[in-house]
C-alpha atoms as a PDB file:
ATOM      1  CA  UNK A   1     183.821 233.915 -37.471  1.00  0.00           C
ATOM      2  CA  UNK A   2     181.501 233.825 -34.185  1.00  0.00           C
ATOM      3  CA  UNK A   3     181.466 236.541 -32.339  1.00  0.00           C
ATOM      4  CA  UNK A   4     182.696 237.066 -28.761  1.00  0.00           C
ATOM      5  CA  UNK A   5     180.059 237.255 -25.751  1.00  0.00           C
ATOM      6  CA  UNK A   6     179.990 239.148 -23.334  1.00  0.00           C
ATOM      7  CA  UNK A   7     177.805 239.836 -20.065  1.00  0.00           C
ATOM      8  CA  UNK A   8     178.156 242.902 -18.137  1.00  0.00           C
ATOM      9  CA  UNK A   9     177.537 242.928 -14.498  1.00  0.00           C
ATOM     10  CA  UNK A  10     176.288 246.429 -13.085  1.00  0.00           C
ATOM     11  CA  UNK A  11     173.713 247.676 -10.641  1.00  0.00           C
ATOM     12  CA  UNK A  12     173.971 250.729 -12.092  1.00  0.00           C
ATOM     13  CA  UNK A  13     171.579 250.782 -14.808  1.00  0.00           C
ATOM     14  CA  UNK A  14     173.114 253.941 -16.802  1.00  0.00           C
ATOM     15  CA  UNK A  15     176.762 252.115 -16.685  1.00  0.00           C
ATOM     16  CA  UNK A  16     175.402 248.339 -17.808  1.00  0.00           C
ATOM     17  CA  UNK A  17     173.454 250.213 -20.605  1.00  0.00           C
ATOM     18  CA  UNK A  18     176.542 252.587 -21.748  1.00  0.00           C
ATOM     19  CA  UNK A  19     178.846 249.181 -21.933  1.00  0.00           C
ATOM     20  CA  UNK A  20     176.514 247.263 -23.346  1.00  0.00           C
ATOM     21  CA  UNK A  21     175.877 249.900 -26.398  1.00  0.00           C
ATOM     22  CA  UNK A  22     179.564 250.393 -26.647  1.00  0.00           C
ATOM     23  CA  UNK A  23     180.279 246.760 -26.939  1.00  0.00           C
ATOM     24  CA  UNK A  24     177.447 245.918 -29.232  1.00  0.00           C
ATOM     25  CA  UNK A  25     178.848 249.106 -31.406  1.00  0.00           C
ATOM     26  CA  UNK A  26     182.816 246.990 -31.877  1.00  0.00           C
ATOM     27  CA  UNK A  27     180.251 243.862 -32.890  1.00  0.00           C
ATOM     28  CA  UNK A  28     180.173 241.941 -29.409  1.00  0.00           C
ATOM     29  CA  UNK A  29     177.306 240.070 -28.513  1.00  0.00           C
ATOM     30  CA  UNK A  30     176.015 241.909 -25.047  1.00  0.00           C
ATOM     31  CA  UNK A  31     174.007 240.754 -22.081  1.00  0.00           C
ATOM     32  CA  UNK A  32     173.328 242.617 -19.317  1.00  0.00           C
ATOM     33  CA  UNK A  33     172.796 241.699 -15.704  1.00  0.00           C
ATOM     34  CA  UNK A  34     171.991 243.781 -13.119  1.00  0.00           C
ATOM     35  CA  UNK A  35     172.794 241.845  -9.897  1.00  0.00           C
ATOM     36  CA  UNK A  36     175.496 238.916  -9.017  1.00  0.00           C
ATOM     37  CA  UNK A  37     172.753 236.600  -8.725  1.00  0.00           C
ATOM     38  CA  UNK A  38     171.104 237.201 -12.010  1.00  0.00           C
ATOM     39  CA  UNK A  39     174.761 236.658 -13.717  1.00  0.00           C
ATOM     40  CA  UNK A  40     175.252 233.473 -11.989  1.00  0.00           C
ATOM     41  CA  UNK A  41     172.350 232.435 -13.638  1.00  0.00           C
ATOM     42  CA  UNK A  42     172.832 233.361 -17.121  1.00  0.00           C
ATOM     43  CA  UNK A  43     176.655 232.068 -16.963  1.00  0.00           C
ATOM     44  CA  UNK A  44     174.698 228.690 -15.754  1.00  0.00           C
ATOM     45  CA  UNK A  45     172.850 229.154 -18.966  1.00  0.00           C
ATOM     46  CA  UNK A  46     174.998 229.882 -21.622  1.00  0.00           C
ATOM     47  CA  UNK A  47     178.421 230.357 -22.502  1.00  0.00           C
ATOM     48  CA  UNK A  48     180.493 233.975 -22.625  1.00  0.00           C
ATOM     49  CA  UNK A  49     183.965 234.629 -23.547  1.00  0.00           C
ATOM     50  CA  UNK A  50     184.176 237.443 -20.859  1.00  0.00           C
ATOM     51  CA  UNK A  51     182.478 238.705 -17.934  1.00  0.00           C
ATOM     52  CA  UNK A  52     182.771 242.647 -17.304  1.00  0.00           C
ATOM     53  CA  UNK A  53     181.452 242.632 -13.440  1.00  0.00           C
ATOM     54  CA  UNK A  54     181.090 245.643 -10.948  1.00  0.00           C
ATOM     55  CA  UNK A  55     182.757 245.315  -7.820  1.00  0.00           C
ATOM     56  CA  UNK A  56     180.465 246.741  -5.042  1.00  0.00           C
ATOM     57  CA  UNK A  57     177.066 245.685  -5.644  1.00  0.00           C
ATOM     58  CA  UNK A  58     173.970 245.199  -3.326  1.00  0.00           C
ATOM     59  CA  UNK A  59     173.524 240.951  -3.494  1.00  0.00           C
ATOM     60  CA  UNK A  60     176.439 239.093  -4.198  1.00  0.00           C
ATOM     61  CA  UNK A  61     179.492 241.586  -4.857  1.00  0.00           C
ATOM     62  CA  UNK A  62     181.819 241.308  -8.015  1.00  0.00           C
ATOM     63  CA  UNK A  63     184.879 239.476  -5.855  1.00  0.00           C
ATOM     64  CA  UNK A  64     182.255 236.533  -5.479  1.00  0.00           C
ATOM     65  CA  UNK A  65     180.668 236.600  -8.979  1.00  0.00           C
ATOM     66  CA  UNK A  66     184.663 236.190  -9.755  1.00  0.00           C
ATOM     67  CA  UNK A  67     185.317 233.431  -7.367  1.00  0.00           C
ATOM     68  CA  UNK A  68     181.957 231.318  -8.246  1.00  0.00           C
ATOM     69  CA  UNK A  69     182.732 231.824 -12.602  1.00  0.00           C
ATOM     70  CA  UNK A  70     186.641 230.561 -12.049  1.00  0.00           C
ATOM     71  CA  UNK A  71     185.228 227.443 -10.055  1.00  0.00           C
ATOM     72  CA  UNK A  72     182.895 226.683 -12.731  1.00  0.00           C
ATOM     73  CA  UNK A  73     184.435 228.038 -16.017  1.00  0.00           C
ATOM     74  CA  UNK A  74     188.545 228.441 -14.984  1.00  0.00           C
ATOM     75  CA  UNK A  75     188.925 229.839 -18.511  1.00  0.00           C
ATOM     76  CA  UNK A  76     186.144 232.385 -18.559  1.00  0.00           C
ATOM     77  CA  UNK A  77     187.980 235.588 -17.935  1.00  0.00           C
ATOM     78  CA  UNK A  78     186.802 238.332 -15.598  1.00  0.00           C
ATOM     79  CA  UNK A  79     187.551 242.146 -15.807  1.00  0.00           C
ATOM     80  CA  UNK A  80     186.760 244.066 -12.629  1.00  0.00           C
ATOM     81  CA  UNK A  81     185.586 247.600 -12.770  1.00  0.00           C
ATOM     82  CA  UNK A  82     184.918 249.614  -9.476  1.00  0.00           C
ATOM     83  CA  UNK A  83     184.382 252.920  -8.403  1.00  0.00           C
ATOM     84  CA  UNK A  84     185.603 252.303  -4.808  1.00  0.00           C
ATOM     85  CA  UNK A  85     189.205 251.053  -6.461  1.00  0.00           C
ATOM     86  CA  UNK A  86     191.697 250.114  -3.120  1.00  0.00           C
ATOM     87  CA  UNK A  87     195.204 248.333  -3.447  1.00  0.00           C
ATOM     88  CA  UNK A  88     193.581 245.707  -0.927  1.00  0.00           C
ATOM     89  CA  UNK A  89     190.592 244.826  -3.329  1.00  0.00           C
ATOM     90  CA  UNK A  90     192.609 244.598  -6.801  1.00  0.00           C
ATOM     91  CA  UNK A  91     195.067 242.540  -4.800  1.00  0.00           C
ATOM     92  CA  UNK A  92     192.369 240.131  -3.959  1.00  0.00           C
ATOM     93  CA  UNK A  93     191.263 240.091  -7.291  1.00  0.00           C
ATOM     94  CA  UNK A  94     194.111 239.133  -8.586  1.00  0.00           C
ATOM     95  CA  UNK A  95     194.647 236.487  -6.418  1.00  0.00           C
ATOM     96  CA  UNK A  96     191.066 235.208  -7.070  1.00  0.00           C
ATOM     97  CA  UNK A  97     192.241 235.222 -10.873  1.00  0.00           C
ATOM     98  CA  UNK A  98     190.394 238.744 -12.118  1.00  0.00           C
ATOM     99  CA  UNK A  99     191.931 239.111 -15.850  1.00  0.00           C
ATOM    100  CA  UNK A 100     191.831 242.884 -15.256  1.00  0.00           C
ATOM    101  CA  UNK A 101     191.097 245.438 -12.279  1.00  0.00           C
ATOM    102  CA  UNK A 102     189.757 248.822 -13.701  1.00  0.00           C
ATOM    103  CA  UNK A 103     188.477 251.886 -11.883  1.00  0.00           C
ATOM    104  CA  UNK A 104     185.782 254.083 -13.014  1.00  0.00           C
ATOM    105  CA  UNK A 105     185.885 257.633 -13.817  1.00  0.00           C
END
């Protein structure tokens, strides 16, 4: 059985490297990115099964990684996480096809 992938989108360093370790500990395969950009890349380089994404981040945010991985993987589900959660900004992630909105503690 392969394993599922997963690449975690965070500018915060101490959050990407908690998710990562907790993901790799339930036997995920785990990469980390630490800006928008640098995820767009690595999605353009390999395949994932999910994409874990911040939502306010300093490049390119997580409503746009969203929007760019549904135009060019429609499958590939997305799972928001924010710490600046707003009924506005988990309605447009829904809309823009986010799997799951989730605020941080």
């Amino acid at each position: 059985m392969n394993k599922a992938r997963i690449l975690i989108v965070d500018d915060d360093e101490v959050a990407r490297k908690n998710l990562t370790r907790l993901f790799q500990k339930e036997g995920f395969i785990v990469s980390g990115a630490k800006t928008g950009a640098e995820a767009l890349v690595r999605l353009a380089r390999k395949p994932y099964d999910l994409v874990l994404t911040d939502l306010v981040m300093d490049d390119i945010d997580g409503l746009e990684v969203l929007t760019k991985t549904k135009e060019q993987f429609p499958d590939l589900e997305v799972i928001l996480i924010t710490g600046y959660a707003s009924i506005p900004s988990a309605i447009e992630a829904t809309k823009k096809g986010a799997f799951y909105y989730l605020e941080k503690p």
